[in-house]
N, C-alpha and C. Protein backbone atom coordinates (compact mmCIF):
# COMPACT_ATOMS: atom_id res chain seq x y z
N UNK A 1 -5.81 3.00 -12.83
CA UNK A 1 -4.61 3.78 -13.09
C UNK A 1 -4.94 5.25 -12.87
N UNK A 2 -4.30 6.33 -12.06
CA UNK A 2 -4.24 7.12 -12.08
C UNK A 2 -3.52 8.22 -13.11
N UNK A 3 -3.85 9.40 -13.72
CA UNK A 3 -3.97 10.54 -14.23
C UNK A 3 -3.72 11.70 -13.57
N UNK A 4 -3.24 12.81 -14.28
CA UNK A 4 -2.95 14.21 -13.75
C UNK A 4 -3.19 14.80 -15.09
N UNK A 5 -4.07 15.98 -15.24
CA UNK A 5 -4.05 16.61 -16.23
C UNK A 5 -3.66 17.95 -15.75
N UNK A 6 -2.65 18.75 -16.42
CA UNK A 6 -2.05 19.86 -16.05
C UNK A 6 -2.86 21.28 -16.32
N UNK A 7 -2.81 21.78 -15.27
CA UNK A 7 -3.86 22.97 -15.84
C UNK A 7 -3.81 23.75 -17.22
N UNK A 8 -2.74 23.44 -18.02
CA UNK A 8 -2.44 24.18 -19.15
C UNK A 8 -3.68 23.50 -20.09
N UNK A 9 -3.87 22.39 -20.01
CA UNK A 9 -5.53 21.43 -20.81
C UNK A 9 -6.19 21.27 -19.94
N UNK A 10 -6.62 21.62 -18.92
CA UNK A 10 -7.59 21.34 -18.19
C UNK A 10 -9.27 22.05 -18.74
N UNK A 11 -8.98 23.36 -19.07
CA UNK A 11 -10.35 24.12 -19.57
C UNK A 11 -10.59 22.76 -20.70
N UNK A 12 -9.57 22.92 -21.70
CA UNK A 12 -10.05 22.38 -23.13
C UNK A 12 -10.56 20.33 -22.60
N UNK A 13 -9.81 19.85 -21.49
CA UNK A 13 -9.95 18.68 -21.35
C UNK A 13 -11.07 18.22 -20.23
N UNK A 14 -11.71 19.18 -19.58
CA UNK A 14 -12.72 18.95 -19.18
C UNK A 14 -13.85 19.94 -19.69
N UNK A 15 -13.79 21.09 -20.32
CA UNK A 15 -15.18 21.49 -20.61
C UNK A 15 -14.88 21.75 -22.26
N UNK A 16 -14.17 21.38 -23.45
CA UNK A 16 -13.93 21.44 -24.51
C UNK A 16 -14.08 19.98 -24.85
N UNK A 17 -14.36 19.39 -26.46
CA UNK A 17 -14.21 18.59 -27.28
C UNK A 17 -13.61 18.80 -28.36
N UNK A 18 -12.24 18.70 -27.95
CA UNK A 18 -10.98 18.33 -28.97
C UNK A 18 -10.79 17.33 -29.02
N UNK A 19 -11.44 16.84 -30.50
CA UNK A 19 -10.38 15.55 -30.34
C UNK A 19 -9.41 14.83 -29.91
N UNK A 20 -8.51 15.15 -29.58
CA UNK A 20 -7.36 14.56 -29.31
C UNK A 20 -7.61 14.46 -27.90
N UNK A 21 -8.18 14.92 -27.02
CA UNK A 21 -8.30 14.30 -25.81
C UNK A 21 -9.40 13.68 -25.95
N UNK A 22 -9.97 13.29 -26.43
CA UNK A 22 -11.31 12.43 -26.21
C UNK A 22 -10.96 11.04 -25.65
N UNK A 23 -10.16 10.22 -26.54
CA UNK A 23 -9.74 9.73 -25.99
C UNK A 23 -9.22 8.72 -24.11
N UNK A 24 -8.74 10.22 -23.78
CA UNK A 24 -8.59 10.38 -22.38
C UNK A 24 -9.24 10.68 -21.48
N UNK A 25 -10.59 11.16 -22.66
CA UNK A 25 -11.85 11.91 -21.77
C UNK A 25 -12.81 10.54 -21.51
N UNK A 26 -12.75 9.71 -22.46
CA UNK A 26 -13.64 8.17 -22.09
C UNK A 26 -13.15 7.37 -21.21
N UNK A 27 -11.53 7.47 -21.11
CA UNK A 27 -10.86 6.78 -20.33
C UNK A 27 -11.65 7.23 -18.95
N UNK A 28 -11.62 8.37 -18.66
CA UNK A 28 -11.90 8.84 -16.97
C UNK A 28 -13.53 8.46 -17.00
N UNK A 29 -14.35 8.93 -18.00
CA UNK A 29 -15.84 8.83 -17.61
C UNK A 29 -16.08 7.43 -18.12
N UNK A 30 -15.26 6.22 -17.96
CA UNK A 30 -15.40 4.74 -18.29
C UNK A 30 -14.73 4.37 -17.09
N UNK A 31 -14.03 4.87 -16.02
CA UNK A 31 -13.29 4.55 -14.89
C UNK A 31 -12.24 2.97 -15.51
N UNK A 32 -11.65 3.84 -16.70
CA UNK A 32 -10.70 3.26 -16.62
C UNK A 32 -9.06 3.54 -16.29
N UNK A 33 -9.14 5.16 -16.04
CA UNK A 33 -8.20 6.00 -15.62
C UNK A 33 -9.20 7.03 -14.10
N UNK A 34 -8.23 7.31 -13.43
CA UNK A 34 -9.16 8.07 -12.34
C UNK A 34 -8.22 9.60 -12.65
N UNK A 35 -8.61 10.80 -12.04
CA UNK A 35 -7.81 11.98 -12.15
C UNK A 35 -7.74 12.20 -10.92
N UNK A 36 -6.47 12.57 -10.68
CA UNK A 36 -6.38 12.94 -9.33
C UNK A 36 -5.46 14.23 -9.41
N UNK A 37 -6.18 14.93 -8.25
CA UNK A 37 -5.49 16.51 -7.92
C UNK A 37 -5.50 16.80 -6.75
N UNK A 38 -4.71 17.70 -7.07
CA UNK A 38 -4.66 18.36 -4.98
C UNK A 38 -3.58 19.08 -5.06
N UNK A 39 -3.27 20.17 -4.14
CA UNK A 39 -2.35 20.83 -3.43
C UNK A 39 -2.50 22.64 -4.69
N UNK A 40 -1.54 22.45 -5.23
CA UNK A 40 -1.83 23.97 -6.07
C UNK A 40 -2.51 23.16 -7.62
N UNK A 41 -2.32 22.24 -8.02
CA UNK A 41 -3.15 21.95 -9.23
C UNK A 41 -4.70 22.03 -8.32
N UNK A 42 -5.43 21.45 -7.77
CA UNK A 42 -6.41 21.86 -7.06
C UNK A 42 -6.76 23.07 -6.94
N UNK A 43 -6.23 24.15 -6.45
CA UNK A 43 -6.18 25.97 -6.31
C UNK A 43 -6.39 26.42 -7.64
N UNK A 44 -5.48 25.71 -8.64
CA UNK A 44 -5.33 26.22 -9.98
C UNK A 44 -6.68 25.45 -10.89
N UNK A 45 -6.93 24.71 -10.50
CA UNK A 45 -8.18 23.98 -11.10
C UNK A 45 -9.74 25.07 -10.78
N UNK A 46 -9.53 25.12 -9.73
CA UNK A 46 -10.94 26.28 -8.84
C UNK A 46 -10.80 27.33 -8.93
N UNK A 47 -9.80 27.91 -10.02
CA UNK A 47 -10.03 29.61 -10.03
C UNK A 47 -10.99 29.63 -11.07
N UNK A 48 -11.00 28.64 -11.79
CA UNK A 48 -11.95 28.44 -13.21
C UNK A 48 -13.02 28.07 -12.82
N UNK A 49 -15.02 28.52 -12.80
CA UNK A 49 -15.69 27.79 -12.37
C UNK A 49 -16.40 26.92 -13.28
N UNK A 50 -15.94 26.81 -14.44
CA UNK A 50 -16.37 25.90 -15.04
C UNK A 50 -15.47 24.54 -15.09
N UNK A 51 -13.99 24.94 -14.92
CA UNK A 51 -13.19 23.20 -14.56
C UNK A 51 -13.62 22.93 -13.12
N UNK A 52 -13.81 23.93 -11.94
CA UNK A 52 -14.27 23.56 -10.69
C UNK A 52 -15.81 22.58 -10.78
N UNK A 53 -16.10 22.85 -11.48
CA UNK A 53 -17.48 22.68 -11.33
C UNK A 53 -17.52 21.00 -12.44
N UNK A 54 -16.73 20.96 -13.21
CA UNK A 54 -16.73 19.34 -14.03
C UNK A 54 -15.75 18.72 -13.21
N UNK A 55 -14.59 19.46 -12.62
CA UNK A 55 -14.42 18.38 -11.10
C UNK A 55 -14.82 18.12 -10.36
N UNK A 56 -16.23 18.67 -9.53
CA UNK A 56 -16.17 18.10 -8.71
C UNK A 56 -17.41 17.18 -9.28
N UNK A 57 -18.06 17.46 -10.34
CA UNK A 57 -19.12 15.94 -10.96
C UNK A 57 -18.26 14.78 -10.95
N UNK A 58 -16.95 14.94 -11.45
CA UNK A 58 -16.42 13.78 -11.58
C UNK A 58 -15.95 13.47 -10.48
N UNK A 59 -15.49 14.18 -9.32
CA UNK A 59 -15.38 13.54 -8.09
C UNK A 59 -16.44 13.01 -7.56
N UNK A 60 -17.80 13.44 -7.68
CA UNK A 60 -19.32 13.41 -6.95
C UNK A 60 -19.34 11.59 -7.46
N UNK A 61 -18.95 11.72 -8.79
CA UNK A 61 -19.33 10.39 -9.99
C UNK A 61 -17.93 9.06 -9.50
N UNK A 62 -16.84 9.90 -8.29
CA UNK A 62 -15.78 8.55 -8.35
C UNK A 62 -14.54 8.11 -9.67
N UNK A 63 -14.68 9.37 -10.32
CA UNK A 63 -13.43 9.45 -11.42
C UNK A 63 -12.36 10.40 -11.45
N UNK A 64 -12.98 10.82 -10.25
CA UNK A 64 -11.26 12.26 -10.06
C UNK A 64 -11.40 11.86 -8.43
N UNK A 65 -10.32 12.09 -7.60
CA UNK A 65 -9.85 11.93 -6.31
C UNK A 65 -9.16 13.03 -6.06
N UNK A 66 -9.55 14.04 -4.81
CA UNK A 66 -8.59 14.87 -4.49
C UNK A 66 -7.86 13.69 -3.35
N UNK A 67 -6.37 14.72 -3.49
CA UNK A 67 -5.52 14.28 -2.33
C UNK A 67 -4.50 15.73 -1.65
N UNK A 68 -4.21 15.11 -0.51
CA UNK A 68 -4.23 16.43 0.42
C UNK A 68 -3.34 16.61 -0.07
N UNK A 69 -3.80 18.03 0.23
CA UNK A 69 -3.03 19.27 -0.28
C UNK A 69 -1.68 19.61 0.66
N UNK A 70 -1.82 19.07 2.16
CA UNK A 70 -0.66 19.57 2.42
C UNK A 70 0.21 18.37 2.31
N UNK A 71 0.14 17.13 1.63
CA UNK A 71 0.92 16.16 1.31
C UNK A 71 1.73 16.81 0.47
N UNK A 72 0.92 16.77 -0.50
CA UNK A 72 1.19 17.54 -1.90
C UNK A 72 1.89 18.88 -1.91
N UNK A 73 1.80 19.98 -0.94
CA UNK A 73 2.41 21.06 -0.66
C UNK A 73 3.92 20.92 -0.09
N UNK A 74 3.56 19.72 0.96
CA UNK A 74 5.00 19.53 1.67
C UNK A 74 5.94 19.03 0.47
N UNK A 75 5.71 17.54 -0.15
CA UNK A 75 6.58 17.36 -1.19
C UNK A 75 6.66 18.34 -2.28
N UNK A 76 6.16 19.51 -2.41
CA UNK A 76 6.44 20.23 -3.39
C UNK A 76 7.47 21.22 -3.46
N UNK A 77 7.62 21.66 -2.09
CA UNK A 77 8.65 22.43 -1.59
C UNK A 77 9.78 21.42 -1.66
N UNK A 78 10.17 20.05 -1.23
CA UNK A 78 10.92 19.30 -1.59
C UNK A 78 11.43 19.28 -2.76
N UNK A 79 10.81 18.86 -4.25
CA UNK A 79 10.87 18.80 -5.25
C UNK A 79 11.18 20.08 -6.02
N UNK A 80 10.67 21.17 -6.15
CA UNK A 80 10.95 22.61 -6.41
C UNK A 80 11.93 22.99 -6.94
N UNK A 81 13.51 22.81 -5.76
CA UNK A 81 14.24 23.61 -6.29
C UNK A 81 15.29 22.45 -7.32
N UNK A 82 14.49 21.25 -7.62
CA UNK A 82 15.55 20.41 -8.51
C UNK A 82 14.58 20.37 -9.86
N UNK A 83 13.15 21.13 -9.82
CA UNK A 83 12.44 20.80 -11.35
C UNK A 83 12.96 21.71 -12.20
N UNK A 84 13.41 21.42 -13.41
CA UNK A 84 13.39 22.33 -15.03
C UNK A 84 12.01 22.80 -15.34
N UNK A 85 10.74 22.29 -14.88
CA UNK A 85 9.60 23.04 -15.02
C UNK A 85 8.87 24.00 -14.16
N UNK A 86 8.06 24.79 -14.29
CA UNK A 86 7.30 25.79 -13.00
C UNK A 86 6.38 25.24 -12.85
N UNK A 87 6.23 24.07 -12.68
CA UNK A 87 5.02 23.25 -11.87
C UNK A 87 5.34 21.94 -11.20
N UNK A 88 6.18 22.05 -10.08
CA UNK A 88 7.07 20.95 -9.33
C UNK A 88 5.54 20.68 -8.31
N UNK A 89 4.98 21.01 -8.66
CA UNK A 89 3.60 20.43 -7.89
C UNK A 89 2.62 19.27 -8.67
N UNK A 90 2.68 19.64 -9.52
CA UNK A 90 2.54 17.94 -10.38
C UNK A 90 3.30 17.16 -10.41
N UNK A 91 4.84 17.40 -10.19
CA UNK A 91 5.44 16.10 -10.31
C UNK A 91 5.61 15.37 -8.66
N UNK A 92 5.40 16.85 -7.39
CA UNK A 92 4.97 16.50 -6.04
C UNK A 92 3.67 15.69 -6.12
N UNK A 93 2.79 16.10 -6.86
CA UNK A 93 1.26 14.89 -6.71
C UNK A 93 1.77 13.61 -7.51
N UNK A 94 2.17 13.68 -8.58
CA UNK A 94 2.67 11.98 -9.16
C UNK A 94 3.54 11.58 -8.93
N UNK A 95 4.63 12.26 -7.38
CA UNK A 95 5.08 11.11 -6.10
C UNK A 95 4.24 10.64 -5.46
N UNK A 96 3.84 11.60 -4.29
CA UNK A 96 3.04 11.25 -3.53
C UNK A 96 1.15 10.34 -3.74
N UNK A 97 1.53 10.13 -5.12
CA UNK A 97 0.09 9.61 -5.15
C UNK A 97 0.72 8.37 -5.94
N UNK A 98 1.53 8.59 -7.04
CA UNK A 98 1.87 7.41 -7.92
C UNK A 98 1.33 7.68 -9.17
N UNK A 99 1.31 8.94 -9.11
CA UNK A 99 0.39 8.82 -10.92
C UNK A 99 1.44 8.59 -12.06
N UNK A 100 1.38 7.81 -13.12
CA UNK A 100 1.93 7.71 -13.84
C UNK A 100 1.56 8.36 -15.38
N UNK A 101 0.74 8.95 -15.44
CA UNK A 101 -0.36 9.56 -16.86
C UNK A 101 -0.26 10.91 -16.60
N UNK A 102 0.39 11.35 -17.54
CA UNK A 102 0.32 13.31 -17.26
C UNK A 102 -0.44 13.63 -18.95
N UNK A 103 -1.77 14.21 -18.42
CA UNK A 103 -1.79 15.02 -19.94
C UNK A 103 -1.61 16.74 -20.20
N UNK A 104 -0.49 16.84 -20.71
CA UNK A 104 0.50 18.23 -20.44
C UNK A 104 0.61 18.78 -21.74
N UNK A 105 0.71 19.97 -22.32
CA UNK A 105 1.67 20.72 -23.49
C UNK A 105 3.16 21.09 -23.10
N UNK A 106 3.16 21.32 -21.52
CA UNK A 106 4.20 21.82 -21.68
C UNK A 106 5.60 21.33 -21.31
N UNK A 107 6.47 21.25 -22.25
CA UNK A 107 7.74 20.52 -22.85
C UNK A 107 8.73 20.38 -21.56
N UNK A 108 8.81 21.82 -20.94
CA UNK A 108 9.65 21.59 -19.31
C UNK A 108 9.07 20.47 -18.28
N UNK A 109 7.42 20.23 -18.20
CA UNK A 109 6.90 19.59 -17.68
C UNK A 109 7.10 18.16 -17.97
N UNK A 110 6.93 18.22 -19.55
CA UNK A 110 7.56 16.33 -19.61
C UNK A 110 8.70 15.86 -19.31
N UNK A 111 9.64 16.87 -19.37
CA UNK A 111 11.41 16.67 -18.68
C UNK A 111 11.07 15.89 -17.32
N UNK A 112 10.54 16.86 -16.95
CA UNK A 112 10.33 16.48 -14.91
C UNK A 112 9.82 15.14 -14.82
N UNK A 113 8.84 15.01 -15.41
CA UNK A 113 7.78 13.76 -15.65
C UNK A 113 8.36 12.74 -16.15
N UNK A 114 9.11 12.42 -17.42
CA UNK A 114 10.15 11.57 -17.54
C UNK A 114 11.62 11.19 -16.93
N UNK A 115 11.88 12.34 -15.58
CA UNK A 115 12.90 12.19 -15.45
C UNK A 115 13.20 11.21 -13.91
N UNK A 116 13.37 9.73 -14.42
CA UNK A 116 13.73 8.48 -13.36
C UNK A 116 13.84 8.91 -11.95
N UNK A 117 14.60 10.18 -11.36
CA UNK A 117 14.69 10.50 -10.58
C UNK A 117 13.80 10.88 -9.79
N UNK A 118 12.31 11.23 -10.28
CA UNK A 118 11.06 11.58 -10.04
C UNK A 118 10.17 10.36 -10.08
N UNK A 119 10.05 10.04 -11.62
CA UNK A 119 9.11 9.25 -11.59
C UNK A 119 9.77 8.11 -12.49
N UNK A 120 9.91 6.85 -11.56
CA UNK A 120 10.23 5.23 -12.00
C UNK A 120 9.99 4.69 -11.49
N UNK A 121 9.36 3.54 -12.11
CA UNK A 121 9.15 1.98 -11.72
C UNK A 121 7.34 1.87 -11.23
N UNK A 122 6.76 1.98 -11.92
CA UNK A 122 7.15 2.45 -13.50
C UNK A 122 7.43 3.62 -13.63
N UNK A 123 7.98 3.87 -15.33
CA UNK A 123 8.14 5.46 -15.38
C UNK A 123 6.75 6.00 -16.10
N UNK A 124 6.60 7.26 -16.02
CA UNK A 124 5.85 8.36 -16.53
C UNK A 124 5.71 8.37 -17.93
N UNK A 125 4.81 8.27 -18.04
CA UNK A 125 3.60 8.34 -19.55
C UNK A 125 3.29 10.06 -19.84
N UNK A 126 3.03 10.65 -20.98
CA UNK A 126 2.98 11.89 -21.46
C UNK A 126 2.10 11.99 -22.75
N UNK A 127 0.38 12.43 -22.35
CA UNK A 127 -0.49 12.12 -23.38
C UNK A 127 -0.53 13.37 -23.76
N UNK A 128 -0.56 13.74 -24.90
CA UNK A 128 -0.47 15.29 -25.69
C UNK A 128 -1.52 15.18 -27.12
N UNK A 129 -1.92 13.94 -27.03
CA UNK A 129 -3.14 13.55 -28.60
C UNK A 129 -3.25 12.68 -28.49
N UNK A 130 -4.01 12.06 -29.25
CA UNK A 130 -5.08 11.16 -30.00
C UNK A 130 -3.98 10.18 -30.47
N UNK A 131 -2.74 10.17 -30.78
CA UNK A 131 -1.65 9.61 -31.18
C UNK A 131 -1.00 8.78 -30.22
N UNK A 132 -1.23 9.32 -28.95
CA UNK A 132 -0.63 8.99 -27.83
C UNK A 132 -1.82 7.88 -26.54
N UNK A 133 -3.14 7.44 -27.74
CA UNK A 133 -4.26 6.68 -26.96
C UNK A 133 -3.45 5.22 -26.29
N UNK A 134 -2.23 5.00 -27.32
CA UNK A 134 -1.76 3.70 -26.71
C UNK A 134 -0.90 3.71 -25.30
N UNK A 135 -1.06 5.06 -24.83
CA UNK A 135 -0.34 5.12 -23.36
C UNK A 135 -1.34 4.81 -22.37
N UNK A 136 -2.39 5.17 -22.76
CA UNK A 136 -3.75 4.58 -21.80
C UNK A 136 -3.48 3.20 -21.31
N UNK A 137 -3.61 2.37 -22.45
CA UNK A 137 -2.86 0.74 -22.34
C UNK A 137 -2.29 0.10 -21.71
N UNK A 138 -0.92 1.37 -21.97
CA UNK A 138 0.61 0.95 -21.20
C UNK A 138 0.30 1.00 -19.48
N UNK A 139 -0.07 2.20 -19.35
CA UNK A 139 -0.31 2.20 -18.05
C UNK A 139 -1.41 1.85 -17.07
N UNK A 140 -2.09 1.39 -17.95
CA UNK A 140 -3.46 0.01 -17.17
C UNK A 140 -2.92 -1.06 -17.14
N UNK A 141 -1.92 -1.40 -17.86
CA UNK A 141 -1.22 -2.57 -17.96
C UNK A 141 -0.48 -3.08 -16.95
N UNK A 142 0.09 -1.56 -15.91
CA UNK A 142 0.48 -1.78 -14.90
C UNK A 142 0.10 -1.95 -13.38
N UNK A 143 -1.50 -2.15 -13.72
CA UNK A 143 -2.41 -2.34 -12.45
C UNK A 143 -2.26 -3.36 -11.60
């Protein structure tokens, strides 16, 4: 099952131990979830060199996947001017890839992410804690 973690947790979810993502953090380094990025989450991931640098172990390791960026760029300009959030580039990568797992804070972002028109069949999962481990489940369930 594929994953997207939004750059808003990305510092705390790849180089922090908060609880509440741990969780999600065994999921990826157990390859039972993969992370996948590309297009401006990618750009936005590598301005940081410490999330650059635990992505690409986990790409080196086969638990994160980039995907092209100009896939991801083209559908983003598509998607853009119909998102309620300022990051129509995650919901361009979980078309074009199929991710169904977003781990996000931010509230405009789960609109987009839940919204059928984007993402159904299945629909979009939204992990925000330790509360939310049973979405891991749901969406392995759909392998």
């Amino acid at each position: 099952m594929s994953l997207i973690v939004d750059n808003n947790v990305a510092a705390e979810f790849f180089c922090g131990a908060t609880p509440d993502l741990q969780p999600l953090k065994r999921a990826v380094l157990n390859a039972v979830l993969c992370l996948y990025y590309g297009g401006e989450l990618r750009r936005e991931y590598f301005r940081s060199a410490k999330v650059r640098q635990a992505v690409k172990i986990l790409d080196q390791a086969g638990r994160a996947k980039a995907v092209s960026d100009a896939a991801v760029d083209e559908k983003t300009t598509e998607v853009k001017p119909k998102c309620v959030s300022d990051d129509p580039h995650v919901i361009a990568l979980a078309i074009v890839f199929g991710a169904r797992l977003l781990c996000s804070r931010d509230q405009a972002l789960h609109q987009d992410f839940g919204n059928p028109q984007w993402i159904n069949s299945p629909r979009g999962y939204v992990y925000q804690n330790a509360s939310h481990e049973h979405l891991i489940r749901r969406c392995c369930q759909g392998r």
